[in-house]
PDB file of N, CA and C in Angstrom:
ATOM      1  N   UNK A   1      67.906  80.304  12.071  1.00  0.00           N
ATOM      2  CA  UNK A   1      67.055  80.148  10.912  1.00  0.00           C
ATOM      3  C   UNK A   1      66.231  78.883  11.115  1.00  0.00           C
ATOM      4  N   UNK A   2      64.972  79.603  10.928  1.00  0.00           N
ATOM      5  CA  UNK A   2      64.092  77.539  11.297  1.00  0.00           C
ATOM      6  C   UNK A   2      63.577  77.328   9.829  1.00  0.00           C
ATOM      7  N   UNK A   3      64.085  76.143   9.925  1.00  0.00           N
ATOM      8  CA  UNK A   3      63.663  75.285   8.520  1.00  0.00           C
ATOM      9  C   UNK A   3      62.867  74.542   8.023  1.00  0.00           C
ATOM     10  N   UNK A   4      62.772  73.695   9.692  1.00  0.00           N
ATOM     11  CA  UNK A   4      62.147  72.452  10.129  1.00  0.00           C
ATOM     12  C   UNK A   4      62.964  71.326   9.797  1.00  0.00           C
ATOM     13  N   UNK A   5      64.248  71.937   9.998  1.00  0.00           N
ATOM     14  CA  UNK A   5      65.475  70.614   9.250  1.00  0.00           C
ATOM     15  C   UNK A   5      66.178  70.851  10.261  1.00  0.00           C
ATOM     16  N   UNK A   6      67.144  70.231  11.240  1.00  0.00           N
ATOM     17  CA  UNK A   6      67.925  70.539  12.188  1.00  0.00           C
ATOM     18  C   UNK A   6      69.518  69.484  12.191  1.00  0.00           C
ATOM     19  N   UNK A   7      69.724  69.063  12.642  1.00  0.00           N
ATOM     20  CA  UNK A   7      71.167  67.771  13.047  1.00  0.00           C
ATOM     21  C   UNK A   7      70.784  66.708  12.703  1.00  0.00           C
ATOM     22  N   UNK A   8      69.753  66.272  13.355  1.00  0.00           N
ATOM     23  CA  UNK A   8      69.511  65.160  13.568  1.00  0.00           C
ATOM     24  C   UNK A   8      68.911  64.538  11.816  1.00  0.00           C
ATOM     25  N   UNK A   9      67.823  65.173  11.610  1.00  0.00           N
ATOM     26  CA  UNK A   9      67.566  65.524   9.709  1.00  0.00           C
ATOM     27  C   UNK A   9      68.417  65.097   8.971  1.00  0.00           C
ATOM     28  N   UNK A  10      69.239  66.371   9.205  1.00  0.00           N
ATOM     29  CA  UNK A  10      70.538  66.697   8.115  1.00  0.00           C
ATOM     30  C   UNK A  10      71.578  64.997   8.035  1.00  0.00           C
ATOM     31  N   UNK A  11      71.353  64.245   9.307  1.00  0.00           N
ATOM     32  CA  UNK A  11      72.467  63.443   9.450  1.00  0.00           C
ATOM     33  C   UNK A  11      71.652  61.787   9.217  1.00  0.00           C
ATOM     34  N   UNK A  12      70.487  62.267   9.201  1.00  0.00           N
ATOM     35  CA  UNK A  12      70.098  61.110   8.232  1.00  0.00           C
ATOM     36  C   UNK A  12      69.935  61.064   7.141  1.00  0.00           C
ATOM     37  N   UNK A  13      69.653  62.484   6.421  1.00  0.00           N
ATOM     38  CA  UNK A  13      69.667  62.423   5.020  1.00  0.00           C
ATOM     39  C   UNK A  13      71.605  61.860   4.442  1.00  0.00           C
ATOM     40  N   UNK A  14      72.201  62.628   5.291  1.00  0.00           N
ATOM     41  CA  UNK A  14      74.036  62.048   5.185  1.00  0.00           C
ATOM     42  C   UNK A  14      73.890  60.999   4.985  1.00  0.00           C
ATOM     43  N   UNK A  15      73.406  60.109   5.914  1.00  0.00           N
ATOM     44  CA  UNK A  15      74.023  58.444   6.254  1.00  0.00           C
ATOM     45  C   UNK A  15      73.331  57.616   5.375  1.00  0.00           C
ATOM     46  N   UNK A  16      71.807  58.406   4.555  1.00  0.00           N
ATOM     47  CA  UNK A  16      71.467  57.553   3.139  1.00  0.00           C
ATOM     48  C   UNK A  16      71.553  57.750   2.054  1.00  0.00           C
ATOM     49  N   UNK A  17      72.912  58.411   1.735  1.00  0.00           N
ATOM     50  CA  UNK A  17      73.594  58.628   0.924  1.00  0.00           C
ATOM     51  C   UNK A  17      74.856  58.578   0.997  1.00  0.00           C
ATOM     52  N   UNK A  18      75.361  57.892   2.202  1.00  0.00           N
ATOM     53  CA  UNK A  18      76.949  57.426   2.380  1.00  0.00           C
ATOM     54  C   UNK A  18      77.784  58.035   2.519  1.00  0.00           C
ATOM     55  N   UNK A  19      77.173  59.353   3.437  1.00  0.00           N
ATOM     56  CA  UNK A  19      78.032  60.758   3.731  1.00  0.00           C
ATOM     57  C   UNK A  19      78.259  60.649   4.581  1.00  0.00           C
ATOM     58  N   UNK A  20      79.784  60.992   5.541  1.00  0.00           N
ATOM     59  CA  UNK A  20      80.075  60.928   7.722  1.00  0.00           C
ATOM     60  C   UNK A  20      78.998  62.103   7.701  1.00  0.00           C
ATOM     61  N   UNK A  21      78.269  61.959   8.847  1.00  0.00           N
ATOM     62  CA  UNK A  21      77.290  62.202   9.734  1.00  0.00           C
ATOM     63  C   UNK A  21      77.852  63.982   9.761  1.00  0.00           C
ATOM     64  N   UNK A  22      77.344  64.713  10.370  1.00  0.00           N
ATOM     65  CA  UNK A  22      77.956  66.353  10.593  1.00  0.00           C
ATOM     66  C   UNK A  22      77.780  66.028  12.578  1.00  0.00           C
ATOM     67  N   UNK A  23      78.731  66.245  13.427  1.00  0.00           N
ATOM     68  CA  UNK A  23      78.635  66.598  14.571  1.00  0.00           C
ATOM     69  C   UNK A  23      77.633  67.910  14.661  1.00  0.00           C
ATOM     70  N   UNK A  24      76.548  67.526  16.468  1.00  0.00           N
ATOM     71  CA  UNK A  24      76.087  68.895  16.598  1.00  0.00           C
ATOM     72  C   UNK A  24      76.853  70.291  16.519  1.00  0.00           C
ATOM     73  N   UNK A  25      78.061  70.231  17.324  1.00  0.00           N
ATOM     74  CA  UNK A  25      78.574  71.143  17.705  1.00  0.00           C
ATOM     75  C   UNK A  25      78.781  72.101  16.213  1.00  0.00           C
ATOM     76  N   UNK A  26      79.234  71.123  15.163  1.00  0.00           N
ATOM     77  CA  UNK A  26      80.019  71.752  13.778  1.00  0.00           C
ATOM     78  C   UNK A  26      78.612  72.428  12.898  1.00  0.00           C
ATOM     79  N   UNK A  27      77.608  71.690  13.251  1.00  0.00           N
ATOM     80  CA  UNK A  27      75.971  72.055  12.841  1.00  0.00           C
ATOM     81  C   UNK A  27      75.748  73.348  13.292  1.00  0.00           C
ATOM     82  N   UNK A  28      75.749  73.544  14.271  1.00  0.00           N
ATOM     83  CA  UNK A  28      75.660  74.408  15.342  1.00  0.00           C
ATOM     84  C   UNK A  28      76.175  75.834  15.004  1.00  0.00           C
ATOM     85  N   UNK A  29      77.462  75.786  14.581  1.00  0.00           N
ATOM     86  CA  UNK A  29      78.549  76.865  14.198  1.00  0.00           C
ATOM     87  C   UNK A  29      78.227  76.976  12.618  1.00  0.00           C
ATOM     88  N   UNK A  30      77.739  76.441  11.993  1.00  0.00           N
ATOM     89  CA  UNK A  30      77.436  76.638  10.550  1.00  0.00           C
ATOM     90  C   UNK A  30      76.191  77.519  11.122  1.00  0.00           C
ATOM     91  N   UNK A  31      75.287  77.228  11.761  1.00  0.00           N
ATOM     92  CA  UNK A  31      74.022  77.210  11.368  1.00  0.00           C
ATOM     93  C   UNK A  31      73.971  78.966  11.742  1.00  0.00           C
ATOM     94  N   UNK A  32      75.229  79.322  12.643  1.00  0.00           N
ATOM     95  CA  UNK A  32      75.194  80.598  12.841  1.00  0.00           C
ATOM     96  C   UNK A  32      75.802  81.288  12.255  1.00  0.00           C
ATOM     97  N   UNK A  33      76.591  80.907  11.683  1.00  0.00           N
ATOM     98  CA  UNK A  33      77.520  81.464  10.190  1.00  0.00           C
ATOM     99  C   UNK A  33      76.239  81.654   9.322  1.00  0.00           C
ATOM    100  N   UNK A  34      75.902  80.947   8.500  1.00  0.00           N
ATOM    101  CA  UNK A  34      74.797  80.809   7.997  1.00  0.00           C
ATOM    102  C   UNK A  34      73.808  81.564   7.846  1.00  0.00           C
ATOM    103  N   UNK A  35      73.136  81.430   9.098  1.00  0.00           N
ATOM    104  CA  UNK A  35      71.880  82.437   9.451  1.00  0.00           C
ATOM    105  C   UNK A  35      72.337  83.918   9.358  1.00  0.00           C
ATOM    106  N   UNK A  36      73.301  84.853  10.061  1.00  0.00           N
ATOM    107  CA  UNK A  36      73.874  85.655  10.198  1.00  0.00           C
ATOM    108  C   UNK A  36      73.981  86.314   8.703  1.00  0.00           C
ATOM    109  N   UNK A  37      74.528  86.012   7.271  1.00  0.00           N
ATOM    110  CA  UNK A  37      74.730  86.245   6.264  1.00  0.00           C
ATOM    111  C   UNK A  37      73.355  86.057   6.077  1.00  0.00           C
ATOM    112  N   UNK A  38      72.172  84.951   5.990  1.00  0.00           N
ATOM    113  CA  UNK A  38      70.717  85.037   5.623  1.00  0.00           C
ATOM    114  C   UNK A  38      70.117  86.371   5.891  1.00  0.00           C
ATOM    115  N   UNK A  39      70.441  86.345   6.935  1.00  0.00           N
ATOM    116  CA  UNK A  39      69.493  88.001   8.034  1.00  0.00           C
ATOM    117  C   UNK A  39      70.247  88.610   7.060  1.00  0.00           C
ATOM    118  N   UNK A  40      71.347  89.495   7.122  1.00  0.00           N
ATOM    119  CA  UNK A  40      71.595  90.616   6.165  1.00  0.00           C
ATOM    120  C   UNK A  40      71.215  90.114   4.671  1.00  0.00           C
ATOM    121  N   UNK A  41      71.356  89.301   4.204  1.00  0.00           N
ATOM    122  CA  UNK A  41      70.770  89.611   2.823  1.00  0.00           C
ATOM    123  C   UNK A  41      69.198  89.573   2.870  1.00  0.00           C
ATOM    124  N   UNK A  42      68.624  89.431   4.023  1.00  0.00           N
ATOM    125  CA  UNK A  42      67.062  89.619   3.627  1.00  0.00           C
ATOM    126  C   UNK A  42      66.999  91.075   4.010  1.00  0.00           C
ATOM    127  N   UNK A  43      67.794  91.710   5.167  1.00  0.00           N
ATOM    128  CA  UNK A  43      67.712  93.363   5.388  1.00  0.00           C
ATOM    129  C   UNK A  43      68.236  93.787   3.927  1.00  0.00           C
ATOM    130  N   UNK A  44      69.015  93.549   3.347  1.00  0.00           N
ATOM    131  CA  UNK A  44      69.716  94.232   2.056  1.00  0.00           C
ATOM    132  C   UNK A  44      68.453  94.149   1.374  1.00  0.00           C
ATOM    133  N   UNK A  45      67.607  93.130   0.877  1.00  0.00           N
ATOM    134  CA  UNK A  45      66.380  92.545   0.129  1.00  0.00           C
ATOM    135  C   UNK A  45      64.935  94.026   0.315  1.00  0.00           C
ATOM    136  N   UNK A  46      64.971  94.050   1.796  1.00  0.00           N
ATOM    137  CA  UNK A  46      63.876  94.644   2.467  1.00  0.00           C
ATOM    138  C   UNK A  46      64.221  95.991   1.792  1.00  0.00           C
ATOM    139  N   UNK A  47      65.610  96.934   1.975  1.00  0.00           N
ATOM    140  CA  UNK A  47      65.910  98.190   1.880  1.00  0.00           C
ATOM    141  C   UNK A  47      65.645  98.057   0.116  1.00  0.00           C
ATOM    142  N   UNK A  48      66.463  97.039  -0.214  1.00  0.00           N
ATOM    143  CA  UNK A  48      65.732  97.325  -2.205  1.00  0.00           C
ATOM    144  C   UNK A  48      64.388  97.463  -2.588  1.00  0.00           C
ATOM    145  N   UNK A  49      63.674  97.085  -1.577  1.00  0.00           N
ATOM    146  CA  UNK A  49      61.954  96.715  -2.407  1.00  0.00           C
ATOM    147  C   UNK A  49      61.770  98.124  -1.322  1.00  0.00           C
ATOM    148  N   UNK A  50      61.947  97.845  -0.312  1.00  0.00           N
ATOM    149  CA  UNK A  50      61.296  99.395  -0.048  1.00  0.00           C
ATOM    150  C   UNK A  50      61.796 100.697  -0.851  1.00  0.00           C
ATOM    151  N   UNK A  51      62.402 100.672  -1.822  1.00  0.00           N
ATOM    152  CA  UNK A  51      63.213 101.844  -2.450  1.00  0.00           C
ATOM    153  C   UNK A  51      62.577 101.890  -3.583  1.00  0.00           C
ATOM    154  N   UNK A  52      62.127 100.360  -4.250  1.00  0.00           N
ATOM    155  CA  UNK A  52      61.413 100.309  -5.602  1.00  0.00           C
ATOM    156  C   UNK A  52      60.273 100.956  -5.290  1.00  0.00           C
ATOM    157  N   UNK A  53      59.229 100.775  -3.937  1.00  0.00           N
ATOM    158  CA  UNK A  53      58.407 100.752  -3.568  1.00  0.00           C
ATOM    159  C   UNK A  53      58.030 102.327  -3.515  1.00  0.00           C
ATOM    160  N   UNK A  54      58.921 102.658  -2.898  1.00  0.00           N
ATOM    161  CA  UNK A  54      58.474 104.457  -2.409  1.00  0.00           C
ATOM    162  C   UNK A  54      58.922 105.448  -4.522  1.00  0.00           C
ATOM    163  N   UNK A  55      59.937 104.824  -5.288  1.00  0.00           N
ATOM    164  CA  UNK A  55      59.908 105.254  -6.046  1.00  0.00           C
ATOM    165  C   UNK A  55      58.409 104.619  -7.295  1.00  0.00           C
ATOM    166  N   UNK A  56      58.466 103.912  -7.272  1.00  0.00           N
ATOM    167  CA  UNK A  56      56.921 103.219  -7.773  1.00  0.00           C
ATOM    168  C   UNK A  56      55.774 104.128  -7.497  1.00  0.00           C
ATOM    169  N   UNK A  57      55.643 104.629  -6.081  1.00  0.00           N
ATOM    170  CA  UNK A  57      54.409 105.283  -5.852  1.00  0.00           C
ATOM    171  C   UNK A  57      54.607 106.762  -6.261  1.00  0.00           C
ATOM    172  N   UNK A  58      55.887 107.363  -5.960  1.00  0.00           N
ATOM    173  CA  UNK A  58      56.137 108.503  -6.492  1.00  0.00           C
ATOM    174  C   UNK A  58      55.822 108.564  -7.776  1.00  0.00           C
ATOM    175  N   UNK A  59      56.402 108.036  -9.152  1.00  0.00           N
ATOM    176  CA  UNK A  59      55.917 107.912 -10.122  1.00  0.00           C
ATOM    177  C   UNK A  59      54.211 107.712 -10.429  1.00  0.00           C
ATOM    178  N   UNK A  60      53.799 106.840  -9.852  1.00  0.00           N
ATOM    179  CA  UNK A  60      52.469 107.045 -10.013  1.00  0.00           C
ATOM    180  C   UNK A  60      51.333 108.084  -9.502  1.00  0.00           C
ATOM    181  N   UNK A  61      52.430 108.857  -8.616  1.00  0.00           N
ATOM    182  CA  UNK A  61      51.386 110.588  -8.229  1.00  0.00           C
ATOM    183  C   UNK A  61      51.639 110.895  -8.968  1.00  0.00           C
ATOM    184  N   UNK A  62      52.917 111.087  -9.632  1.00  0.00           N
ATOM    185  CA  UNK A  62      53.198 111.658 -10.534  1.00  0.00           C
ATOM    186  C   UNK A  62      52.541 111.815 -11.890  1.00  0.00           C
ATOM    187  N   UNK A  63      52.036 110.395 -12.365  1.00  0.00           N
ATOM    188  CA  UNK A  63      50.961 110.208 -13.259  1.00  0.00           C
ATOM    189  C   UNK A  63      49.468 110.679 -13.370  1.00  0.00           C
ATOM    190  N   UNK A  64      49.249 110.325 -11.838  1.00  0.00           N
ATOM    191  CA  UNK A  64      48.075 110.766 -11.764  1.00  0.00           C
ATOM    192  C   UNK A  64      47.770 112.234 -11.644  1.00  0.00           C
ATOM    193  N   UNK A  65      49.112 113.412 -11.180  1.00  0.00           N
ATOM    194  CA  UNK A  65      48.161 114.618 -10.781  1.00  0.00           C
ATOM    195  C   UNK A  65      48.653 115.001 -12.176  1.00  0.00           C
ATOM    196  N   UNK A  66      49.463 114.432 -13.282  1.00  0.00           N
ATOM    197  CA  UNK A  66      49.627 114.941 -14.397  1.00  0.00           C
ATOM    198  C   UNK A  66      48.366 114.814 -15.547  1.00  0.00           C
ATOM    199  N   UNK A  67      47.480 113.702 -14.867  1.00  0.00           N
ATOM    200  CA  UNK A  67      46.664 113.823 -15.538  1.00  0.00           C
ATOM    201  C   UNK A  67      45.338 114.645 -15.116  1.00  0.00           C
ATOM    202  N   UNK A  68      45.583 115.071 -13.889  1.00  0.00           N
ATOM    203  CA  UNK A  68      44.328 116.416 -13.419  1.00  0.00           C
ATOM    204  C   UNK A  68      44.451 117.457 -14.258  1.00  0.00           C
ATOM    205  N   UNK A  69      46.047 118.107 -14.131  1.00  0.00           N
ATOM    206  CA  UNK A  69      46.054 119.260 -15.006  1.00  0.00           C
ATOM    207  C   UNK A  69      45.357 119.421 -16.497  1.00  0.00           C
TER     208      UNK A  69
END
């Protein structure tokens, strides 16, 4: 996931606020924990709006050839 925030970021915002620092390695293993759950909830995200999407337009043929007749 790019943020434009990485270790090095994250561990200065820590240290000016009087937090221990996060090791890369432990950064590292979050960041793929992390990302991993991000990606599926944006695929979960994608499959909902495409579902609103295709039912949205259906309804609106629907409107419209109801109003030819």
């Amino acid at each position: 996931i790019e943020s434009g925030t990485g270790n090095t970021h994250l561990n200065k915002i820590l240290s000016a606020v009087n937090v221990p620092i996060m090791h890369t390695s432990v950064f590292k293993r979050y960041e793929k924990k992390v990302g991993a759950a991000i990606e599926e909830l944006a695929k979960e995200s994608c499959l909902e709006n495409l579902k609103l999407e295709r039912e949205m337009t259906i309804e609106k043929e629907c409107l419209r050839s109801n109003k030819l007749e």
